[in-house]
N, C-alpha and C. Protein backbone atom coordinates (compact mmCIF):
# COMPACT_ATOMS: atom_id res chain seq x y z
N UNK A 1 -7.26 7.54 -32.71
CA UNK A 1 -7.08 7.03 -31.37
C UNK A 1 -8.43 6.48 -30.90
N UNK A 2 -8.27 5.23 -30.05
CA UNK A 2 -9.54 4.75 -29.89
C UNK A 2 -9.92 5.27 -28.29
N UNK A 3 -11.40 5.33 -28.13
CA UNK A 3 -12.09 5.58 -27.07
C UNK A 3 -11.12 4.97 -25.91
N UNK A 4 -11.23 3.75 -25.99
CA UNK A 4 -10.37 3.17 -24.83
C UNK A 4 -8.87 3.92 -24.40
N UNK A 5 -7.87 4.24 -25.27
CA UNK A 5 -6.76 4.58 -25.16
C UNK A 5 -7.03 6.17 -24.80
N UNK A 6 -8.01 6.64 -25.55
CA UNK A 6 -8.24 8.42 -24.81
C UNK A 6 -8.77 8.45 -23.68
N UNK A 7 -9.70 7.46 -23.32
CA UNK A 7 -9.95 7.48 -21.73
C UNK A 7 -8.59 7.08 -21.07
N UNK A 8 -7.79 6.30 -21.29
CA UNK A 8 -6.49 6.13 -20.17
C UNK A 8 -5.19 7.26 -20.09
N UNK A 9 -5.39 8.07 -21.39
CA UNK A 9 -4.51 8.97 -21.20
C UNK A 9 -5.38 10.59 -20.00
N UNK A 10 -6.88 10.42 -20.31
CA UNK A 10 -7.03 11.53 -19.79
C UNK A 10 -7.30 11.03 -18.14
N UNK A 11 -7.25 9.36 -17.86
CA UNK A 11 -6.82 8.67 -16.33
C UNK A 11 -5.21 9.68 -16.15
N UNK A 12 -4.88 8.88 -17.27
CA UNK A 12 -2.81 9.35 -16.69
C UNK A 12 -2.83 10.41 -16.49
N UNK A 13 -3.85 11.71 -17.33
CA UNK A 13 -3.03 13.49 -17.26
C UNK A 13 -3.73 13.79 -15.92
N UNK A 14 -4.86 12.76 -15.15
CA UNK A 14 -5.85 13.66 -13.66
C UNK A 14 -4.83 13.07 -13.14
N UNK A 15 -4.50 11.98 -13.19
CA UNK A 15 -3.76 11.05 -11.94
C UNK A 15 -2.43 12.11 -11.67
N UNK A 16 -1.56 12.32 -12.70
CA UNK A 16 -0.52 13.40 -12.41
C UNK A 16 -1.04 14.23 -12.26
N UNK A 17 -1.80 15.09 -12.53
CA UNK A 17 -2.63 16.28 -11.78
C UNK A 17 -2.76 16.49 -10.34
N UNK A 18 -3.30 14.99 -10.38
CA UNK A 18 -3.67 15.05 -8.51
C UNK A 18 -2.75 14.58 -7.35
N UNK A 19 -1.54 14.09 -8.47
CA UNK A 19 0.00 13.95 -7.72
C UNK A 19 0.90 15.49 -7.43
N UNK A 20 0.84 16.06 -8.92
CA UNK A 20 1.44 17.43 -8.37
C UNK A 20 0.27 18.66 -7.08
N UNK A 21 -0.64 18.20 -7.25
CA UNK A 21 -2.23 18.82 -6.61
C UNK A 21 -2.12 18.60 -5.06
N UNK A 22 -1.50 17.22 -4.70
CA UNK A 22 -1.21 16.95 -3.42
C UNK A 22 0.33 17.41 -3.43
N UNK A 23 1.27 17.63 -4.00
CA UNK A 23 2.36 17.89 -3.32
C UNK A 23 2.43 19.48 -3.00
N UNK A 24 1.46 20.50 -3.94
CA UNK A 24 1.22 21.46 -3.26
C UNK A 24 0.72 21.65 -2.22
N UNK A 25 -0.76 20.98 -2.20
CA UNK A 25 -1.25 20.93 -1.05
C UNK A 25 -0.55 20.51 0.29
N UNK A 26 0.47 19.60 0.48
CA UNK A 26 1.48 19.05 1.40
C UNK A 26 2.57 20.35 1.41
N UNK A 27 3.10 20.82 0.52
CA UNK A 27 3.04 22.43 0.73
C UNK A 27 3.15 22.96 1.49
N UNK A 28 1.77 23.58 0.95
CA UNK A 28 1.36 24.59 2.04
C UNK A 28 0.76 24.01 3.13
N UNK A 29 0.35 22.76 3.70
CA UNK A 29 0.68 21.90 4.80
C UNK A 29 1.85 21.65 6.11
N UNK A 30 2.75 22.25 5.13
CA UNK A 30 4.20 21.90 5.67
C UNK A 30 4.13 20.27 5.87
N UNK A 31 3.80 19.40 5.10
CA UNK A 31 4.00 17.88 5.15
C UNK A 31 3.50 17.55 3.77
N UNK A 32 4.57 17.29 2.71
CA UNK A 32 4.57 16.51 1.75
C UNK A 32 3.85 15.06 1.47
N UNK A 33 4.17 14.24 2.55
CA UNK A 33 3.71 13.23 2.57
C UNK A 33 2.26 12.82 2.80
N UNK A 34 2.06 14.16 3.57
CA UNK A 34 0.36 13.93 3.99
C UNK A 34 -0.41 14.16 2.11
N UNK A 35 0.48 15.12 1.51
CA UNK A 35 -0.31 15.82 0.69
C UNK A 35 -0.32 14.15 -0.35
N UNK A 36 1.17 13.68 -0.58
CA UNK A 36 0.99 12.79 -1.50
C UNK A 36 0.14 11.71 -1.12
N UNK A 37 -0.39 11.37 -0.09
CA UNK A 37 -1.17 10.73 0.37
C UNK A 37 -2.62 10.57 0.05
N UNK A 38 -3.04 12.03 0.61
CA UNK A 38 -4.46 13.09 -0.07
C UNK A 38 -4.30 12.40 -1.93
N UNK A 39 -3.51 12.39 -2.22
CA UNK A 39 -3.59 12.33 -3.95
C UNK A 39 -3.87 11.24 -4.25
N UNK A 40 -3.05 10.69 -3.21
CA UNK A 40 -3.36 9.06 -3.65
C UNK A 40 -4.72 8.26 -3.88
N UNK A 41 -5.17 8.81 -2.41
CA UNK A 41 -6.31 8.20 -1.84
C UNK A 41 -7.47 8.73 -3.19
N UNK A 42 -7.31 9.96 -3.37
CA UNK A 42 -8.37 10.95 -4.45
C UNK A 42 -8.15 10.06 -5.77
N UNK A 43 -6.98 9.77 -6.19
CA UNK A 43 -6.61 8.91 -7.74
C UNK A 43 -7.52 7.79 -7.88
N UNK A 44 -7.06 7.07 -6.59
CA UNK A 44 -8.09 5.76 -6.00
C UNK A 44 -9.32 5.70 -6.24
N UNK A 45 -9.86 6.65 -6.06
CA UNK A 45 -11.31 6.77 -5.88
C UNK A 45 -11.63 6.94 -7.16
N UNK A 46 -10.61 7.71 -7.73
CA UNK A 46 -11.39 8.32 -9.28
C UNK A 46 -11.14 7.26 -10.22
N UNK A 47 -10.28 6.64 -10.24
CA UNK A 47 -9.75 5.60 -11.24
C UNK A 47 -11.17 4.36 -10.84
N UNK A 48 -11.85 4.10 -9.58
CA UNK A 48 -13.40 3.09 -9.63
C UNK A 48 -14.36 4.17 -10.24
N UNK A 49 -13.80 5.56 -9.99
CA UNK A 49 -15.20 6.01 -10.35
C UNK A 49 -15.30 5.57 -11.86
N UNK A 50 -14.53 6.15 -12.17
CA UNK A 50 -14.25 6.23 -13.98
C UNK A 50 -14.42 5.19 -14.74
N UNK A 51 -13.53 3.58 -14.18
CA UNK A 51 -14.40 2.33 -14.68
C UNK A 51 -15.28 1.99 -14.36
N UNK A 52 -15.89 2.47 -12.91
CA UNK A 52 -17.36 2.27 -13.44
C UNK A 52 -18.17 3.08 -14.06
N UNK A 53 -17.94 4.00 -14.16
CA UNK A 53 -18.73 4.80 -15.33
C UNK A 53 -18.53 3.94 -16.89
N UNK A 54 -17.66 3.75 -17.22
CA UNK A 54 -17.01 3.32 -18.66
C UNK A 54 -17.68 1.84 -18.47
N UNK A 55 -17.94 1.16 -17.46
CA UNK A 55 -18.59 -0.07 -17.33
C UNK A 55 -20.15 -0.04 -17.43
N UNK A 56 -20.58 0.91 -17.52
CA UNK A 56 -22.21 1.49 -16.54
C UNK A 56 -22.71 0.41 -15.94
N UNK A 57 -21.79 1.01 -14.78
CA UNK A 57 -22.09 0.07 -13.20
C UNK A 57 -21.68 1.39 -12.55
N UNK A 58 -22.78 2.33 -12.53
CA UNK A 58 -22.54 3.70 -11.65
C UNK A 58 -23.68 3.52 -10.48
N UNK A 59 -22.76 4.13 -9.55
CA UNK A 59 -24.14 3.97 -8.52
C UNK A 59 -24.39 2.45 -7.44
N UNK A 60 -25.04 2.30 -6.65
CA UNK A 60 -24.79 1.33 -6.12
C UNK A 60 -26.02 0.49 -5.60
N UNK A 61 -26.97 0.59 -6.34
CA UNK A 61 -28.44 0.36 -6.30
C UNK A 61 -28.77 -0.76 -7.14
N UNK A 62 -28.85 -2.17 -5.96
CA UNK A 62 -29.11 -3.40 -7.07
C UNK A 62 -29.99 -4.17 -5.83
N UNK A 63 -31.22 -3.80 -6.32
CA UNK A 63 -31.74 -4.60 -5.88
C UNK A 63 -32.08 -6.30 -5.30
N UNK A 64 -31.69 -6.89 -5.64
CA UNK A 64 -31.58 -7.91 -6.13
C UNK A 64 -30.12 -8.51 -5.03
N UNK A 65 -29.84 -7.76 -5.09
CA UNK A 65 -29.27 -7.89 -3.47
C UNK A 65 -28.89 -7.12 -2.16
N UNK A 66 -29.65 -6.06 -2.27
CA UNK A 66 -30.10 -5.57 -1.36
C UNK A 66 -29.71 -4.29 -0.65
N UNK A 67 -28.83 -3.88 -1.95
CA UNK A 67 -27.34 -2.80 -1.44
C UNK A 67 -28.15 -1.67 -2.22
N UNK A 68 -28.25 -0.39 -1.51
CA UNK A 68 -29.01 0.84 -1.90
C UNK A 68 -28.54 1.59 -1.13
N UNK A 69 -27.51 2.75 -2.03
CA UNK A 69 -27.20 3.86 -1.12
C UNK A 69 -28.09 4.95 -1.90
């Protein structure tokens, strides 16, 4: 199995992770929707984090135009 295809399956097994992760959390919320929401937003985030890591474009420090967190 190549690098590429094991990084998208271990995307697919967090992403359902953090789908069943929010429907507990919505749960014990008493609002489902908020929770699948929470998951969503968290998937979102992790799925830029992750290509940019796999890109190494981590971080947000480029001089060169002027963006430095």
């Amino acid at each position: 199995m190549s690098a590429r295809t094991k990084q998208r399956w271990i995307w697919l097994g967090g992403t359902v992770a953090l789908v069943v992760l929010g429907v507990v959390i919505g749960l014990i919320l008493q609002n489902v929707g908020l929770g699948l929401l929470l998951a969503l937003v968290v998937s979102i985030v992790w799925l830029i984090a992750t290509e940019s890591r796999r890109g190494d474009n981590t971080g947000v420090n480029d001089e060169s135009t002027g963006i430095e967190v």
